[in-house]
Protein backbone atom coordinates (compact mmCIF):
# COMPACT_ATOMS: atom_id res chain seq x y z
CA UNK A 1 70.85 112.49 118.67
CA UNK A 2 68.03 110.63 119.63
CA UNK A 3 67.66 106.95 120.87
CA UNK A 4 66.68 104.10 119.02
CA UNK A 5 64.44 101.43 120.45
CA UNK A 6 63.93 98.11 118.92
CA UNK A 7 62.05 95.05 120.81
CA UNK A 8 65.53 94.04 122.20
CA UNK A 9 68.14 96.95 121.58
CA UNK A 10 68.47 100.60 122.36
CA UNK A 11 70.71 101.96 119.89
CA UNK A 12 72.25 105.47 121.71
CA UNK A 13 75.49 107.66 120.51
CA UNK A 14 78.63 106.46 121.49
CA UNK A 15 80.66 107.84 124.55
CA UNK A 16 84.40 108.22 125.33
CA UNK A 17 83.29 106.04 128.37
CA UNK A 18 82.30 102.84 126.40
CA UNK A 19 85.90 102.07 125.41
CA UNK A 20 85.85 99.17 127.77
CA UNK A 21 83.10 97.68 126.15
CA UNK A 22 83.96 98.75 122.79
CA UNK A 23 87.32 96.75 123.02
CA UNK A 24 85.12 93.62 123.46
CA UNK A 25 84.66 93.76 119.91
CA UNK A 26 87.05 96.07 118.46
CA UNK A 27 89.76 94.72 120.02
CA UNK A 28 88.88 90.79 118.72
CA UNK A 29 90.85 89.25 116.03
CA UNK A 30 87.89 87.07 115.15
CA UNK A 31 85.19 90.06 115.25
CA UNK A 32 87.69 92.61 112.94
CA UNK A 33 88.72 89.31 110.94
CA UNK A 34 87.13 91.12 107.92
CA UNK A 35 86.19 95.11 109.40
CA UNK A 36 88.04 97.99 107.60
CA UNK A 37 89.63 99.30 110.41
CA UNK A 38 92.67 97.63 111.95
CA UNK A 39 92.51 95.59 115.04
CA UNK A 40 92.93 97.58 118.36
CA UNK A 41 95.47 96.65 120.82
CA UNK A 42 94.09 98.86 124.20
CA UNK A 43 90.64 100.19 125.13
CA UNK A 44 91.88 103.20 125.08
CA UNK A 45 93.20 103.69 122.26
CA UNK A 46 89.47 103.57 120.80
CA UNK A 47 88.48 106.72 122.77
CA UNK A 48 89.66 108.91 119.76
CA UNK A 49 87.05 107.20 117.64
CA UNK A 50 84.58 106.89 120.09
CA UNK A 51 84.67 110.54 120.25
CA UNK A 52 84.35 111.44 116.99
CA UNK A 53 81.64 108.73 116.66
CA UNK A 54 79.60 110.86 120.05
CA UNK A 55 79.34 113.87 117.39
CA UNK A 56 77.92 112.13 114.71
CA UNK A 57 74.30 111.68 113.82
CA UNK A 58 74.98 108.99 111.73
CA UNK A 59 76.54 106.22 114.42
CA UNK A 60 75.00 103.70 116.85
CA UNK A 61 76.45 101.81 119.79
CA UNK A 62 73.73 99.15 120.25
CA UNK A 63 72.77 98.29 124.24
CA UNK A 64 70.74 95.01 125.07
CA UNK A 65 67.72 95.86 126.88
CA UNK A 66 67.93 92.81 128.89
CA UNK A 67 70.86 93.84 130.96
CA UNK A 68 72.28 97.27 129.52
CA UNK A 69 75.50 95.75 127.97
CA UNK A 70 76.93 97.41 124.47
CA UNK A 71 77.03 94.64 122.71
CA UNK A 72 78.09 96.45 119.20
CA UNK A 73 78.20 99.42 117.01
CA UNK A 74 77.03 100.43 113.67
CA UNK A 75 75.42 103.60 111.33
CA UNK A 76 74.21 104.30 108.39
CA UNK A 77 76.56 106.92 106.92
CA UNK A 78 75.93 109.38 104.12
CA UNK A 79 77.42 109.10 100.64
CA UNK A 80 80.21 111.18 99.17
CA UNK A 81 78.03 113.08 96.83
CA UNK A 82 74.50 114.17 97.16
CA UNK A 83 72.41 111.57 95.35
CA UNK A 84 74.92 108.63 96.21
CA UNK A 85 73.41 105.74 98.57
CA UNK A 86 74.04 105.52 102.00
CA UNK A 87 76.12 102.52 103.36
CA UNK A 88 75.18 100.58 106.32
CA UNK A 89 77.26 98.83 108.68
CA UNK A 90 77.72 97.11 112.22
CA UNK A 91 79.86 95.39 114.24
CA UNK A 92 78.55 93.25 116.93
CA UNK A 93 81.01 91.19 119.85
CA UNK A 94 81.43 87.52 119.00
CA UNK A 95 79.39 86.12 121.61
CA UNK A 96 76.72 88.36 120.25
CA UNK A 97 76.35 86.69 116.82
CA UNK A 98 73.93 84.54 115.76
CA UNK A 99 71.37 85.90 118.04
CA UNK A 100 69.55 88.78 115.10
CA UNK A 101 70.57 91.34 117.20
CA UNK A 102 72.70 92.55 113.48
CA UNK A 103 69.67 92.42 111.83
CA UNK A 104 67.00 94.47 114.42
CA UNK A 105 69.92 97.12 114.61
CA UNK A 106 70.64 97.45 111.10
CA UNK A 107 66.63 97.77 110.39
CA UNK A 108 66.15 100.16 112.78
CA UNK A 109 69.32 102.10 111.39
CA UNK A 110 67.47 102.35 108.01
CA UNK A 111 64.02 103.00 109.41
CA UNK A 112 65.53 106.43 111.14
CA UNK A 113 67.64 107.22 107.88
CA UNK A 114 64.58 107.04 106.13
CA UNK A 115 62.66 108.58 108.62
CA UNK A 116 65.23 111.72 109.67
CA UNK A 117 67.11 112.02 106.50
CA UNK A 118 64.55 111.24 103.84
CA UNK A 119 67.05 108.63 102.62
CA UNK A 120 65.39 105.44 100.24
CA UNK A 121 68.58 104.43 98.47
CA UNK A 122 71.48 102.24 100.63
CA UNK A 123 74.88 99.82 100.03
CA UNK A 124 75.89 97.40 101.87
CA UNK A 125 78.89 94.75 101.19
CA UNK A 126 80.57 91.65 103.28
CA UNK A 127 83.95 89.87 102.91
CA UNK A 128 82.96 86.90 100.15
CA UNK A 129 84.34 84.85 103.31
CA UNK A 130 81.77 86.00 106.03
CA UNK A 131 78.57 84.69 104.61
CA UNK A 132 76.72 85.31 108.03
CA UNK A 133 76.91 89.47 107.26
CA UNK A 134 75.22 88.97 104.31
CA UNK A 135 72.26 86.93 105.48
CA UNK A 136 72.06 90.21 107.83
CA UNK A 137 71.43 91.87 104.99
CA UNK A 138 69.27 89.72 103.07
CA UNK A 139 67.08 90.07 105.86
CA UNK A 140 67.03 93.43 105.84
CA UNK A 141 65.97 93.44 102.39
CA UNK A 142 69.21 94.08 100.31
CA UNK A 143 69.67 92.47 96.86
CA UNK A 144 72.81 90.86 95.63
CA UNK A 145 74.38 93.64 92.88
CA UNK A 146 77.83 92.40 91.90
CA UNK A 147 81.07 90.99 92.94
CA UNK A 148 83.76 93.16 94.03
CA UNK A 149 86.51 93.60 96.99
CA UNK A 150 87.37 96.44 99.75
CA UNK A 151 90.20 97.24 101.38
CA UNK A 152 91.41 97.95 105.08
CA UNK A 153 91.57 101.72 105.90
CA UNK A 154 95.64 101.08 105.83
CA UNK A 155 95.58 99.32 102.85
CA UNK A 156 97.14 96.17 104.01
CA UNK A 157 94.62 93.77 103.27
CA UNK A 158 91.90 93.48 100.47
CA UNK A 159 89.31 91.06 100.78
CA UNK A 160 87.02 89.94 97.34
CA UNK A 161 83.15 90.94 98.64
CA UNK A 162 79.66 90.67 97.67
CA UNK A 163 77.68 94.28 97.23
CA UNK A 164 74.36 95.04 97.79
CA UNK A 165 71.60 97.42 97.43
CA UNK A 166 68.24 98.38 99.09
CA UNK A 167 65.75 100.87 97.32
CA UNK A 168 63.12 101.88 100.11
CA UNK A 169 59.62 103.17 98.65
């Protein structure tokens, strides 16, 4: 999988190895306030995803150039069917936000699915409550669709959300 370089980021594949620094965010109750996946108690118990995130062509774990720290995650990951969008998403620490690192990863994320995959067509949504993910992709150049909600993976919360699209010519 190759490497990603943006002005500020390299975005590289995940290793079992980064589940110290992957519990930085993963592991905050402010940073999975409104992420799918539940909140994780110990580092390593995020090695099993970290793993399976190593294989994939489709996953991110973004590194500051400034002083090599993994800062976040994120990928652009294919639909269910052939012709479906593809949905982006990232995850950054909390002392990470507000700084556009969000939006140079999630471009870059969309340049290479273009680029790689021939991909033109993406989704994107954000808890109705977490406003700053969808100036992220605003930026990005998603438009607002429609109203809606997701769910946690475990289906114990739901949370109403804004959806969004992005046709790339």
């Amino acid at each position: 999988m190759p490497v990603l370089e943006t002005p500020r980021l390299l975005l590289r594949p995940l290793q079992p190895d980064d589940a110290e620094a992957a519990f930085r965010w993963c592991g905050d109750p402010a940073v999975n306030r409104y992420m799918r996946y539940a909140l994780y108690q110990r580092a390593e118990d995020i090695i099993p995803w970290l793993e399976e995130a190593a294989a994939s062509p489709y996953e991110f774990g973004f590194v500051r150039r400034a002083d090599g720290l993994l800062i976040g995650s994120g990928g652009v990951t294919p639909g269910d069917a052939e012709n479906e969008p593809w949905e982006l998403g990232y995850n950054l620490r909390r002392d990470c936000w507000g700084h556009g690192y969000a939006t140079e990863a999630a471009m870059a994320m969309l340049d290479y699915a273009r680029k790689t995959f021939g991909i033109r067509d993406f989704i994107a949504y954000h808890a109705k409550a977490n406003p700053a993910s969808g100036r992220v992709m605003e930026k990005c150049g998603f438009l607002y669709q429609h109203d809606g909600e997701y769910s946690r993976f475990d289906g114990s919360e739901t949370f109403p959300a804004r959806f969004y699209t992005l046709r790339i010519n």
